[in-house]
N, C-alpha and C. Protein backbone atom coordinates (compact mmCIF):
# COMPACT_ATOMS: atom_id res chain seq x y z
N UNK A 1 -24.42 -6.93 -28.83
CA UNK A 1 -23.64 -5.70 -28.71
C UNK A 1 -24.01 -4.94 -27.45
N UNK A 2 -25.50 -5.16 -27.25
CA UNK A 2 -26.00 -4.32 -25.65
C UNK A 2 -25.11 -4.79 -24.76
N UNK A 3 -24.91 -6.39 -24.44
CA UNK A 3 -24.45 -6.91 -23.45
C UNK A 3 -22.74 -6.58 -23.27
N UNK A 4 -22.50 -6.30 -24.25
CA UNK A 4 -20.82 -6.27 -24.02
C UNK A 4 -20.70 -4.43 -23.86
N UNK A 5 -21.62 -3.48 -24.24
CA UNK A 5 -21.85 -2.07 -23.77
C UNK A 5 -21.83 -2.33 -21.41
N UNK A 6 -22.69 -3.00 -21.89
CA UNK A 6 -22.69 -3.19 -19.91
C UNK A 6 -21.97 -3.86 -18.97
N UNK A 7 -21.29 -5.21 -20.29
CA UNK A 7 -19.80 -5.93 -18.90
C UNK A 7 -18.63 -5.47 -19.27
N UNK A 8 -18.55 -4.73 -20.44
CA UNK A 8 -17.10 -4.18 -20.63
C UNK A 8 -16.65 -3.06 -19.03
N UNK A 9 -17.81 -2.08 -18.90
CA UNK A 9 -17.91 -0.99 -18.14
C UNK A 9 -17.86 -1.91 -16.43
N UNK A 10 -18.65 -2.52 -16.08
CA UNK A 10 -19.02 -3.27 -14.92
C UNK A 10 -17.71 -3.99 -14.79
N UNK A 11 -16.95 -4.97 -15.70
CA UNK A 11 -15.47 -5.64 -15.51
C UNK A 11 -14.58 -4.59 -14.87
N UNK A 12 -14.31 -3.60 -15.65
CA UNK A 12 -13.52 -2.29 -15.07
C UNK A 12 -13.67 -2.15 -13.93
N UNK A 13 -15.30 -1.56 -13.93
CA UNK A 13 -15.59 -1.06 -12.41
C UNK A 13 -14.90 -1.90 -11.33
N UNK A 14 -15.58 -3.39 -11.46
CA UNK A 14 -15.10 -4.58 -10.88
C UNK A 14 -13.76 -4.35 -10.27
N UNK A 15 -13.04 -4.52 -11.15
CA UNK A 15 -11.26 -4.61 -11.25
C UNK A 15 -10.80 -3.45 -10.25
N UNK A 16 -11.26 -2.00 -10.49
CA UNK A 16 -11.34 -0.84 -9.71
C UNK A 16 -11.15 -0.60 -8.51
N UNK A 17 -12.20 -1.61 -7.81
CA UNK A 17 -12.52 -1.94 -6.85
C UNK A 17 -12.11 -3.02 -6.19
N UNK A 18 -10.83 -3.83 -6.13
CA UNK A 18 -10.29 -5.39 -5.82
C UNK A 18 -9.01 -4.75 -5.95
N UNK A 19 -8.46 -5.50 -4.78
CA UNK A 19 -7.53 -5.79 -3.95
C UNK A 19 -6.29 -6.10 -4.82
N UNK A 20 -5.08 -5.76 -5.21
CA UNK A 20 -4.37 -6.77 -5.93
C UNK A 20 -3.38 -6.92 -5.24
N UNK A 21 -2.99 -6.46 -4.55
CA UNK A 21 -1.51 -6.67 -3.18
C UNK A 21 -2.30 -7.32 -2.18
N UNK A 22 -1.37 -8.26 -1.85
CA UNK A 22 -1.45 -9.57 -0.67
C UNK A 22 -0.43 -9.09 0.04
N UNK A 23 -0.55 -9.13 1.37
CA UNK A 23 0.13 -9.11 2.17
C UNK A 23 0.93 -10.83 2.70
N UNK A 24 2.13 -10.70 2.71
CA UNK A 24 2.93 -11.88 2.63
C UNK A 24 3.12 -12.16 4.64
N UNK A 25 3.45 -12.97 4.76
CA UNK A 25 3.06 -13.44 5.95
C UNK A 25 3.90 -12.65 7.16
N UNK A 26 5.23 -12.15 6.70
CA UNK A 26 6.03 -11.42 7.39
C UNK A 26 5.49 -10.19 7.43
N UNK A 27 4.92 -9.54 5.87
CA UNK A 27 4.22 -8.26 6.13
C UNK A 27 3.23 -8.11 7.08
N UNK A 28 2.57 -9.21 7.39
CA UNK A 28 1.58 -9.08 8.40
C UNK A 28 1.75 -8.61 9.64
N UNK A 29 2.83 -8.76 10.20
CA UNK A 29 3.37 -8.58 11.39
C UNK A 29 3.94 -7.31 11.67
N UNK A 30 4.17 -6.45 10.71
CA UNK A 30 4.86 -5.31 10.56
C UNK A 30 3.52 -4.08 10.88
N UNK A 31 3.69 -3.35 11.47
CA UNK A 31 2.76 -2.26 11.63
C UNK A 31 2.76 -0.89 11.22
N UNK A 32 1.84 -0.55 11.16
CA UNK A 32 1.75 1.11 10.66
C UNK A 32 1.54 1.76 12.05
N UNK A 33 2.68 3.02 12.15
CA UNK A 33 2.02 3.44 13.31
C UNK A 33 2.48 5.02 12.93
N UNK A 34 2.13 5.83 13.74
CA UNK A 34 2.52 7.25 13.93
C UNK A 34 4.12 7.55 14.52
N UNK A 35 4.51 8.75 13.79
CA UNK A 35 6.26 8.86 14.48
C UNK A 35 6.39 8.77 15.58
N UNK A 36 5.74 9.62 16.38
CA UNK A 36 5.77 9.57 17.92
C UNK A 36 5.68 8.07 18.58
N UNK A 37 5.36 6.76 18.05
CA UNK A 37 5.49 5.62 18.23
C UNK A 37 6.72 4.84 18.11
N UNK A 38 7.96 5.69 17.59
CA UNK A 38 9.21 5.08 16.89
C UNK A 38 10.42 5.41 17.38
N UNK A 39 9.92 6.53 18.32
CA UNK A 39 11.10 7.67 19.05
C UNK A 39 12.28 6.47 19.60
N UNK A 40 12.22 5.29 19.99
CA UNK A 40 13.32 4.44 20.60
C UNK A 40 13.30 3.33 19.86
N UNK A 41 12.90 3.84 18.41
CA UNK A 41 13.62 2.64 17.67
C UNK A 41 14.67 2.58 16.50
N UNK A 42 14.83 2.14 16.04
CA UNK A 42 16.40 2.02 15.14
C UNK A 42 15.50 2.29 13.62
N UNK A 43 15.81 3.53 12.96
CA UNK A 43 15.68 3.56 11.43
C UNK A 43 16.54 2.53 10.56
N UNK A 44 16.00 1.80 9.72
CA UNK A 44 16.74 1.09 9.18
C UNK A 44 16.41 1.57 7.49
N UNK A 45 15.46 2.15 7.26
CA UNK A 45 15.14 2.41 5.68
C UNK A 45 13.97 3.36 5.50
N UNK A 46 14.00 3.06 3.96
CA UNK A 46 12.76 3.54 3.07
C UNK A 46 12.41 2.51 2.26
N UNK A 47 10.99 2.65 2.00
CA UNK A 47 10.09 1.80 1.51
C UNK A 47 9.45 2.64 0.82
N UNK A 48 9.50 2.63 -0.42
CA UNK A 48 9.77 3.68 -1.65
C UNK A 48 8.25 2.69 -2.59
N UNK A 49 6.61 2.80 -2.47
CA UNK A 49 5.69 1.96 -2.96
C UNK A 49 5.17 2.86 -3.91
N UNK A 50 4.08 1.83 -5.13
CA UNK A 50 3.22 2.68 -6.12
C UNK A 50 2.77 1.18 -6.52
N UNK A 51 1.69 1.76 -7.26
CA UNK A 51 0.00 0.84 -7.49
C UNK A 51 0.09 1.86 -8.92
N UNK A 52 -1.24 1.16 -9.38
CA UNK A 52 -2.08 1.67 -10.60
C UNK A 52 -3.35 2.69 -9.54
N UNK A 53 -3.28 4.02 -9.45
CA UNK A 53 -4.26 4.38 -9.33
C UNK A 53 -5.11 4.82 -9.87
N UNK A 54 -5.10 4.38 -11.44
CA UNK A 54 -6.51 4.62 -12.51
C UNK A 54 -6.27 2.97 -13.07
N UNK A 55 -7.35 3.11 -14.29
CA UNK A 55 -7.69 1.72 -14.82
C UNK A 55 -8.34 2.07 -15.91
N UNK A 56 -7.45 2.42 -16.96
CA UNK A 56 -8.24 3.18 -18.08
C UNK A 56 -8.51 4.43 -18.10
N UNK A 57 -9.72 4.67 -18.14
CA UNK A 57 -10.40 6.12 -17.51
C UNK A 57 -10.75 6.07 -16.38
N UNK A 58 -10.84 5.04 -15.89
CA UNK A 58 -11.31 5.23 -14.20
C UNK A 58 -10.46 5.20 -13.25
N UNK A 59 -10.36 6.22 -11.92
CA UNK A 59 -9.68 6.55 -11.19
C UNK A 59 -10.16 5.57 -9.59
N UNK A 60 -9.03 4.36 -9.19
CA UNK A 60 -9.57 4.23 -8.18
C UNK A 60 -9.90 4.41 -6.89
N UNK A 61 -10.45 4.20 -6.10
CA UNK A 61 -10.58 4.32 -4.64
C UNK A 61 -9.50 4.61 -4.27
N UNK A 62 -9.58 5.49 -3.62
CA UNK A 62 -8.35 6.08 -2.87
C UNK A 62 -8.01 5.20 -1.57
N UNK A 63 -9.12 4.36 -1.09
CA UNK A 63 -8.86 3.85 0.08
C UNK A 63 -8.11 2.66 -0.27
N UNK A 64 -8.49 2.04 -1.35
CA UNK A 64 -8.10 1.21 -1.79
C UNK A 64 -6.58 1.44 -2.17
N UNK A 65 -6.65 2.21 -2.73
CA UNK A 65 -4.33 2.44 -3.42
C UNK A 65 -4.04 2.81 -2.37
N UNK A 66 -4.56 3.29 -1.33
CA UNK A 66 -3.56 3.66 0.43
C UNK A 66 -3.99 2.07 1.03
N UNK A 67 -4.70 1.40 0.65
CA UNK A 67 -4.54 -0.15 1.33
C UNK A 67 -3.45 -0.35 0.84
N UNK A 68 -3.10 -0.28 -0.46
CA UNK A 68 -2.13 -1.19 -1.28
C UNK A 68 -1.09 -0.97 -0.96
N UNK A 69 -0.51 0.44 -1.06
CA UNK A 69 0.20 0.89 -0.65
C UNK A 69 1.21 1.18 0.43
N UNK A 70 -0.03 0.71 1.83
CA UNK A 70 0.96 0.33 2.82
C UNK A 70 1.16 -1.38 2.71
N UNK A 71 0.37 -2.07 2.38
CA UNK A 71 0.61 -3.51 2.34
C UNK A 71 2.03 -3.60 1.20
N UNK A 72 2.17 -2.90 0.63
CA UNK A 72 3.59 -3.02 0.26
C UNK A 72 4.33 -2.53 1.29
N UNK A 73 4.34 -1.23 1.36
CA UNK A 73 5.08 -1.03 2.55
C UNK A 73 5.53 -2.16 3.55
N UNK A 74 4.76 -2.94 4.26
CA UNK A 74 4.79 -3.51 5.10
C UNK A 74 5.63 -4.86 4.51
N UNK A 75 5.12 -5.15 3.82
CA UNK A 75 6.26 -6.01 2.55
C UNK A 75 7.29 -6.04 2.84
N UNK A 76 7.76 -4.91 1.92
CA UNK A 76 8.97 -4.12 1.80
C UNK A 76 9.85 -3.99 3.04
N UNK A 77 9.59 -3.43 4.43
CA UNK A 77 10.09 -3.25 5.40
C UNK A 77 10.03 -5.13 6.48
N UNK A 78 9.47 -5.74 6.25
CA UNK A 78 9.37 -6.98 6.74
C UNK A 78 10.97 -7.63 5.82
N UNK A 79 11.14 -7.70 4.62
CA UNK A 79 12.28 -8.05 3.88
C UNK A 79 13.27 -7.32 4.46
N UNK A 80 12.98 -5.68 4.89
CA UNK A 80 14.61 -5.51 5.24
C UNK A 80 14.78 -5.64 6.86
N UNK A 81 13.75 -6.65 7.57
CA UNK A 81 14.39 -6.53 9.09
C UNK A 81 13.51 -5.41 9.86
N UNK A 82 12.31 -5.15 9.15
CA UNK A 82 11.87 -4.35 10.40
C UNK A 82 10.57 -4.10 10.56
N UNK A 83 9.86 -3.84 11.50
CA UNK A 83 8.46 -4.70 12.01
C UNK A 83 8.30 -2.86 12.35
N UNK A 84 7.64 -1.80 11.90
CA UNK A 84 7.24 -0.76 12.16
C UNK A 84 7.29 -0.19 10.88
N UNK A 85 6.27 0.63 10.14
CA UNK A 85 6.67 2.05 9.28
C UNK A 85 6.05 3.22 9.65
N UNK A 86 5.99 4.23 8.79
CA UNK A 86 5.71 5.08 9.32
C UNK A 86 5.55 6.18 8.51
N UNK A 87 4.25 6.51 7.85
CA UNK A 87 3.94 7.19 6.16
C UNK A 87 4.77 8.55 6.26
N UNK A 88 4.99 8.46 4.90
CA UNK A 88 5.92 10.42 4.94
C UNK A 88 4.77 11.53 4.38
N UNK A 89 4.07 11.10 4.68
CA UNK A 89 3.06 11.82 3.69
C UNK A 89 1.85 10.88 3.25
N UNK A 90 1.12 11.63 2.49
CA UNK A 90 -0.04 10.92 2.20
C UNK A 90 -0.06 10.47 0.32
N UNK A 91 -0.75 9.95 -0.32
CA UNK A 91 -0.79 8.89 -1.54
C UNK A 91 -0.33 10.35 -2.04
N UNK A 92 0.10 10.09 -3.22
CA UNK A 92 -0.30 10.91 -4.27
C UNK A 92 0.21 10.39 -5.75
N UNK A 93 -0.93 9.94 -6.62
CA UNK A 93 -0.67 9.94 -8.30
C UNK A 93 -0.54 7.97 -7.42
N UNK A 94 -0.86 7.32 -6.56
CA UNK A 94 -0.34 5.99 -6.66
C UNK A 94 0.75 5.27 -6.25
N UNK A 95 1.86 6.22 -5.72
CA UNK A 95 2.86 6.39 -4.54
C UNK A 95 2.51 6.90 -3.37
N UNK A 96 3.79 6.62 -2.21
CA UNK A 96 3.62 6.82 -0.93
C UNK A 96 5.11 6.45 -0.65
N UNK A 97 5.78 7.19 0.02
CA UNK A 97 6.97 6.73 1.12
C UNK A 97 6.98 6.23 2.78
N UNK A 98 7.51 5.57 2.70
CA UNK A 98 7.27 5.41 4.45
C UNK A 98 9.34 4.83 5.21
N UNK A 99 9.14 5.56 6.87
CA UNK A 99 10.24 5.15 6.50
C UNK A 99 10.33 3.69 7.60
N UNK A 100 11.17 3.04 7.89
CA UNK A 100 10.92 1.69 7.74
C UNK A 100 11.45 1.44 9.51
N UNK A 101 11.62 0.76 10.37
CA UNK A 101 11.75 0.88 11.50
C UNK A 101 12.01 -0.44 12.32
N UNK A 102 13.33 -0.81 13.07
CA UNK A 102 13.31 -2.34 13.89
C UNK A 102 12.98 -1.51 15.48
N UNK A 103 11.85 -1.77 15.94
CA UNK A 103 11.88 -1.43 17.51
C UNK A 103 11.95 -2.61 18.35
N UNK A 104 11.58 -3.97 17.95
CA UNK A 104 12.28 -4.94 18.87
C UNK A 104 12.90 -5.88 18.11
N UNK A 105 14.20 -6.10 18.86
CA UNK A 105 14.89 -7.36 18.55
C UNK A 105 14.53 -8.18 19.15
């Protein structure tokens, strides 16, 4: 009973802390940048993302659900044609918007 008191808690933690969005090979190529980086390029969308940012009772890394978060992003905007985003704001509750951007053809 001790032992399952200490990996029940430690599994969580574990989980908490790990990655669960992969970035897909097109997302890779797509970048995060600042607006002032986008001024001559073509808006093409929104990329509308959300994660689990708790796990039970535990609340995770924030760095971690803003990793996730743009790696969807980047996802997301790679599927519709465009290699730039560009956050509207910052996480909140496990969402994020960004809007989506083709600057080279």
């Amino acid at each position: 009973m001790n032992v399952l008191r200490i990996a029940l808690p430690a599994v969580i933690l574990f989980q908490s802390a790990c990655t669960w969005v992969e970035p897909t090979k097109e997302g890779s190529e797509v970048s995060l940048v600042k607006a002032f980086n986008v001024k001559g390029c073509k808006r093409i969308g929104t990329a509308n993302t959300s994660v689990k940012h708790e796990v039970g009772i535990f609340t995770r890394s924030e760095e971690k659900v803003t990793e996730e978060l743009v790696t969807l992003a980047k996802n997301k905007a790679a599927e519709m044609g465009g290699d730039s985003i560009v956050a509207q704001g910052s996480p909140s509750e496990g969402s994020m918007n960004f809007d989506v951007f083709r600057c080279h053809e």
